[in-house]
N, C-alpha and C. Protein backbone atom coordinates (compact mmCIF):
# COMPACT_ATOMS: atom_id res chain seq x y z
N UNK A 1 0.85 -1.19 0.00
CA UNK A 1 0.00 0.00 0.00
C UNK A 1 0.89 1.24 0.00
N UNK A 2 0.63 2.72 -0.59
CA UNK A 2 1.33 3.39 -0.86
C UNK A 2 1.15 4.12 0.56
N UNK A 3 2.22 5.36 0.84
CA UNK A 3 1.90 6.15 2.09
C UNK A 3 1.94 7.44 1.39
N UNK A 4 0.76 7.76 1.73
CA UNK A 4 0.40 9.50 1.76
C UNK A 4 1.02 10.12 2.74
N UNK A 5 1.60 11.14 1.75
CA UNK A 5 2.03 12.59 2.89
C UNK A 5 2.01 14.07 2.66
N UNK A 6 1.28 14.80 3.83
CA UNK A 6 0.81 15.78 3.36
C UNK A 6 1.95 16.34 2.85
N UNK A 7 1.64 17.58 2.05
CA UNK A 7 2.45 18.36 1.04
C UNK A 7 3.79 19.05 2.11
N UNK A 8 2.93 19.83 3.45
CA UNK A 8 4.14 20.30 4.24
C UNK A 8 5.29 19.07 4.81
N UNK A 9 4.55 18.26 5.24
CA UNK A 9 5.42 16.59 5.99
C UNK A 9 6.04 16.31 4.63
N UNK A 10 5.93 16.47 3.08
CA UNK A 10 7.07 15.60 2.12
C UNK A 10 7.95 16.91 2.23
N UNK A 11 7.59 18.06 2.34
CA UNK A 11 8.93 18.87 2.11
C UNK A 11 9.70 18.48 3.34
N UNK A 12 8.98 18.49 4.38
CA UNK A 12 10.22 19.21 5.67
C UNK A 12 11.22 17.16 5.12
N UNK A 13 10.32 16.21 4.78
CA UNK A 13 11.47 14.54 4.93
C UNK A 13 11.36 14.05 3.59
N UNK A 14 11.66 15.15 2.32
CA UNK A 14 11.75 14.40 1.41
C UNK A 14 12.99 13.73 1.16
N UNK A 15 13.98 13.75 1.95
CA UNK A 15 14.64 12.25 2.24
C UNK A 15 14.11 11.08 2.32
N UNK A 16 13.52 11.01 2.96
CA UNK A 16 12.82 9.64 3.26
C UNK A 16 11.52 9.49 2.34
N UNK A 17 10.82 10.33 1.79
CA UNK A 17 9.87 10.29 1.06
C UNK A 17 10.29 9.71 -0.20
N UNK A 18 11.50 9.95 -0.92
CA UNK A 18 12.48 9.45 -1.60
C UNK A 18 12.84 7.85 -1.57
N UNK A 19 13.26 8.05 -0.13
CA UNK A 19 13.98 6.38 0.23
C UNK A 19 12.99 5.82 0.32
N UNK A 20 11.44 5.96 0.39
CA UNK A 20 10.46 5.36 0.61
C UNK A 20 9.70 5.15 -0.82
N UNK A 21 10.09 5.63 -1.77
CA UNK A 21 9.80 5.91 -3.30
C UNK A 21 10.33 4.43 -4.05
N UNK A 22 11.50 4.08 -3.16
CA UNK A 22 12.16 3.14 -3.63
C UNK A 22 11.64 2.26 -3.82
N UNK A 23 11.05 1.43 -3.24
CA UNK A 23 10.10 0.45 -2.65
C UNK A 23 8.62 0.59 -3.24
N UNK A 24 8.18 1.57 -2.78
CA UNK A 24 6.19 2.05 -3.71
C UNK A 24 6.33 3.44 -3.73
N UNK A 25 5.19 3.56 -4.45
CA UNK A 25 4.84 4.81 -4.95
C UNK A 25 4.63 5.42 -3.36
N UNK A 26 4.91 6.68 -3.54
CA UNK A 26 4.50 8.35 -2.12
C UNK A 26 3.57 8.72 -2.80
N UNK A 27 2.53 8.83 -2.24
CA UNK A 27 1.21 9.72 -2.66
C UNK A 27 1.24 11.11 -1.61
N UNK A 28 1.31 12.36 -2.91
CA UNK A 28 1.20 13.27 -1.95
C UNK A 28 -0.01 14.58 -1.97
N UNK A 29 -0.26 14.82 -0.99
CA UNK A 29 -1.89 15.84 -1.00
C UNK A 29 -1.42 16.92 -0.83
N UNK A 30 -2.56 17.42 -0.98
CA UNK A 30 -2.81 18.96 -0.74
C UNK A 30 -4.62 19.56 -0.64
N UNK A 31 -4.35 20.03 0.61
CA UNK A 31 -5.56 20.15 0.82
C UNK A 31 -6.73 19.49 1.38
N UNK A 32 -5.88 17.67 1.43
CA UNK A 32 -6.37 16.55 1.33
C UNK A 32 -7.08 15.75 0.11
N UNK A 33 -6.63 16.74 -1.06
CA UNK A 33 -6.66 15.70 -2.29
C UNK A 33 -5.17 15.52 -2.40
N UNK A 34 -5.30 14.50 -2.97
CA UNK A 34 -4.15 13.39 -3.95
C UNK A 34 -4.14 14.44 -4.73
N UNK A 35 -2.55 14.99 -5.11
CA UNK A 35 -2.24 15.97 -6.05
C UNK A 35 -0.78 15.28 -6.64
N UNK A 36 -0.14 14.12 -6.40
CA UNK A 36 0.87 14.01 -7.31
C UNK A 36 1.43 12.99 -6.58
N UNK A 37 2.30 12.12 -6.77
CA UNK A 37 3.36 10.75 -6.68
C UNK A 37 4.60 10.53 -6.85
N UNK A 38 5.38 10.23 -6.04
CA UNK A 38 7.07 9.85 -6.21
C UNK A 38 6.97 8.74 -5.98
N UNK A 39 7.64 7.85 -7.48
CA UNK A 39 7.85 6.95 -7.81
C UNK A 39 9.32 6.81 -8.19
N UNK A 40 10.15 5.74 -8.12
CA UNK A 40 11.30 5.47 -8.36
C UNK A 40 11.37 5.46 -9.54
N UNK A 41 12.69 6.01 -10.17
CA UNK A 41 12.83 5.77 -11.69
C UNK A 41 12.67 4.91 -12.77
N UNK A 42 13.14 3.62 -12.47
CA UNK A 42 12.61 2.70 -13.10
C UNK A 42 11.13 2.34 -13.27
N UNK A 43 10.47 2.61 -12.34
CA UNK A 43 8.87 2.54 -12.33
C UNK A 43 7.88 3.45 -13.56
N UNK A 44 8.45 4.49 -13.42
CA UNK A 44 8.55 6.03 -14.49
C UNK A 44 9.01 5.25 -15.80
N UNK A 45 10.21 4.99 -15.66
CA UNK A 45 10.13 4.53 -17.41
C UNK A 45 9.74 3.27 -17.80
N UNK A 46 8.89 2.50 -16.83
CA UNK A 46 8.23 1.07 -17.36
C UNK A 46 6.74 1.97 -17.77
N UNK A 47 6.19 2.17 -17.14
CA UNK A 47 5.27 3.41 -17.07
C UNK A 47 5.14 4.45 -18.52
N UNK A 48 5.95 4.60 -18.78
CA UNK A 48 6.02 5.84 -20.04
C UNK A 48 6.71 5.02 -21.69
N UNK A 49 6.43 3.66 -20.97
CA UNK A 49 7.10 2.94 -22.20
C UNK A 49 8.60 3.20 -22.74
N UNK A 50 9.43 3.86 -22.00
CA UNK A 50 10.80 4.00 -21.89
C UNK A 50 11.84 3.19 -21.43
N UNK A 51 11.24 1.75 -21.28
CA UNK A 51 12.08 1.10 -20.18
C UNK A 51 13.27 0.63 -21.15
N UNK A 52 13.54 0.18 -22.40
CA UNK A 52 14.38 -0.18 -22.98
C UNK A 52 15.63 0.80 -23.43
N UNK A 53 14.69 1.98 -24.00
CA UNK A 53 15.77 2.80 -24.31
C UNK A 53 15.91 2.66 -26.10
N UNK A 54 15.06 1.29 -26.41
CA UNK A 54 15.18 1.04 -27.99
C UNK A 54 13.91 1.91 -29.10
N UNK A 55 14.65 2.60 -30.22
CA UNK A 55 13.55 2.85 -30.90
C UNK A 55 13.09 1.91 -31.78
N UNK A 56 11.86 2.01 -32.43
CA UNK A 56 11.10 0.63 -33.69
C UNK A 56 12.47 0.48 -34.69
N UNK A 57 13.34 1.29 -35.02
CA UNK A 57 14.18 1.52 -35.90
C UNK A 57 15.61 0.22 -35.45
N UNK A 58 15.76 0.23 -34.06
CA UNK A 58 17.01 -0.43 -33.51
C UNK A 58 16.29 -1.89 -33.16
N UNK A 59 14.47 -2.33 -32.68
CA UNK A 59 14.12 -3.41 -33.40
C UNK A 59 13.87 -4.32 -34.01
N UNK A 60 13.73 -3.55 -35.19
CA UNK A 60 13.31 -3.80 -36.39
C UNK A 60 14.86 -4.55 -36.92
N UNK A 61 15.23 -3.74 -36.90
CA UNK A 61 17.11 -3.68 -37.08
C UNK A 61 18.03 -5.51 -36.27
N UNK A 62 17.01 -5.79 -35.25
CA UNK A 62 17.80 -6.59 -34.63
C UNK A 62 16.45 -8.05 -34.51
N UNK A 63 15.92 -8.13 -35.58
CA UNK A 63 14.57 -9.29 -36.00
C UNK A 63 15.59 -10.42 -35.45
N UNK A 64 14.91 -11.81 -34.60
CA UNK A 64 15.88 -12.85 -35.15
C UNK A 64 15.64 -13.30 -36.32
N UNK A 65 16.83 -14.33 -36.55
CA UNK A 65 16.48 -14.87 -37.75
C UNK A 65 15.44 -15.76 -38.43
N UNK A 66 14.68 -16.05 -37.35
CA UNK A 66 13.72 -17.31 -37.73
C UNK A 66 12.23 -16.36 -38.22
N UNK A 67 12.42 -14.70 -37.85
CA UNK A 67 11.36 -13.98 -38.33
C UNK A 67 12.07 -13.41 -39.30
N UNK A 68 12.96 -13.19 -39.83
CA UNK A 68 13.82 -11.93 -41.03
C UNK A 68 12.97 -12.38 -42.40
N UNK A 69 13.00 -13.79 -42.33
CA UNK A 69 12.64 -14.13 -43.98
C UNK A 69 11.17 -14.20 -44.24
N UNK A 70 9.96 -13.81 -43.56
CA UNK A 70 8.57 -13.82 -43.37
C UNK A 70 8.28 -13.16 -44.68
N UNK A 71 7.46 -14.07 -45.21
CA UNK A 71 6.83 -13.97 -46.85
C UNK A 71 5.49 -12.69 -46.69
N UNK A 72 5.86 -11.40 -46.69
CA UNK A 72 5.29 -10.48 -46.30
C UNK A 72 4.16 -9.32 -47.91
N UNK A 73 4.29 -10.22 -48.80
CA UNK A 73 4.03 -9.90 -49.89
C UNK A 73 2.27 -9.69 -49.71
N UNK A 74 1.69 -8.82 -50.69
CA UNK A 74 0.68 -8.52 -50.06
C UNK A 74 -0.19 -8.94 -51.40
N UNK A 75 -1.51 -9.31 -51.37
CA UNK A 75 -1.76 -10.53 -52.69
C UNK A 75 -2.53 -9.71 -53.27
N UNK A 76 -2.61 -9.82 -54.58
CA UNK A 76 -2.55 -9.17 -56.00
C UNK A 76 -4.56 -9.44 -56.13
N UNK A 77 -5.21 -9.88 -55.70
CA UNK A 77 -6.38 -9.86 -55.88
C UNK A 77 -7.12 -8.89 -55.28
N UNK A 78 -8.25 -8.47 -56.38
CA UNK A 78 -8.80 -7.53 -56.21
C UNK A 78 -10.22 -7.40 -55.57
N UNK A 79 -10.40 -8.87 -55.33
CA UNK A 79 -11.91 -8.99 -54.72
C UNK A 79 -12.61 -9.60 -55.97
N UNK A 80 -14.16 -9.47 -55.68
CA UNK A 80 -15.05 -10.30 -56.63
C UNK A 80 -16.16 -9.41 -56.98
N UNK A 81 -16.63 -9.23 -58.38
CA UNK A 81 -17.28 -8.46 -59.11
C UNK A 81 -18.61 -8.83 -58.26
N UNK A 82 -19.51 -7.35 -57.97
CA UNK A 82 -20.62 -7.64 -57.49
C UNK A 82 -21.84 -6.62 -58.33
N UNK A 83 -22.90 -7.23 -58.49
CA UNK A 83 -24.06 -6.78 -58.90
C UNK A 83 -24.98 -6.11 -58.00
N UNK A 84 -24.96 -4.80 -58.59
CA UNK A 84 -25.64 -3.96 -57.57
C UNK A 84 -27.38 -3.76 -58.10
């Protein structure tokens, strides 16, 4: 479960709000709404789809071989004459 902390309590120990980031998400308020989250970095870029670091280009680029030769040709028929 995550731990909420009010907005003044994460400033005065965002040390520990941090070291506690490590582990789960910090939910932090204001006002007593939920206004924002410290999450550890890696969490952030699984999250934002960043976790690899690879673009479609470096991918694409590195197919194994048992997919490289896939008969990808796209077929020449045009469908079937219909009577309207």
């Amino acid at each position: 479960m995550e731990k909420t902390w009010q907005l003044q309590e994460a400033k005065n120990r965002f040390s520990e709000v941090l070291r506690e980031a490590r582990a789960k998400p910090q939910i932090i308020t204001l006002h007593g709404r939920e206004e924002a989250v410290v999450l550890n970095y890696a969490a952030y870029r699984r999250m934002t789809g960043k976790a690899s670091g690879k673009t479609l280009l470096d991918v694409l680029e590195n197919i194994p071989p048992e997919f490289a030769n896939l008969d990808l040709a796209r077929s020449r028929d045009t469908g079937r004459d219909v009577e309207l």
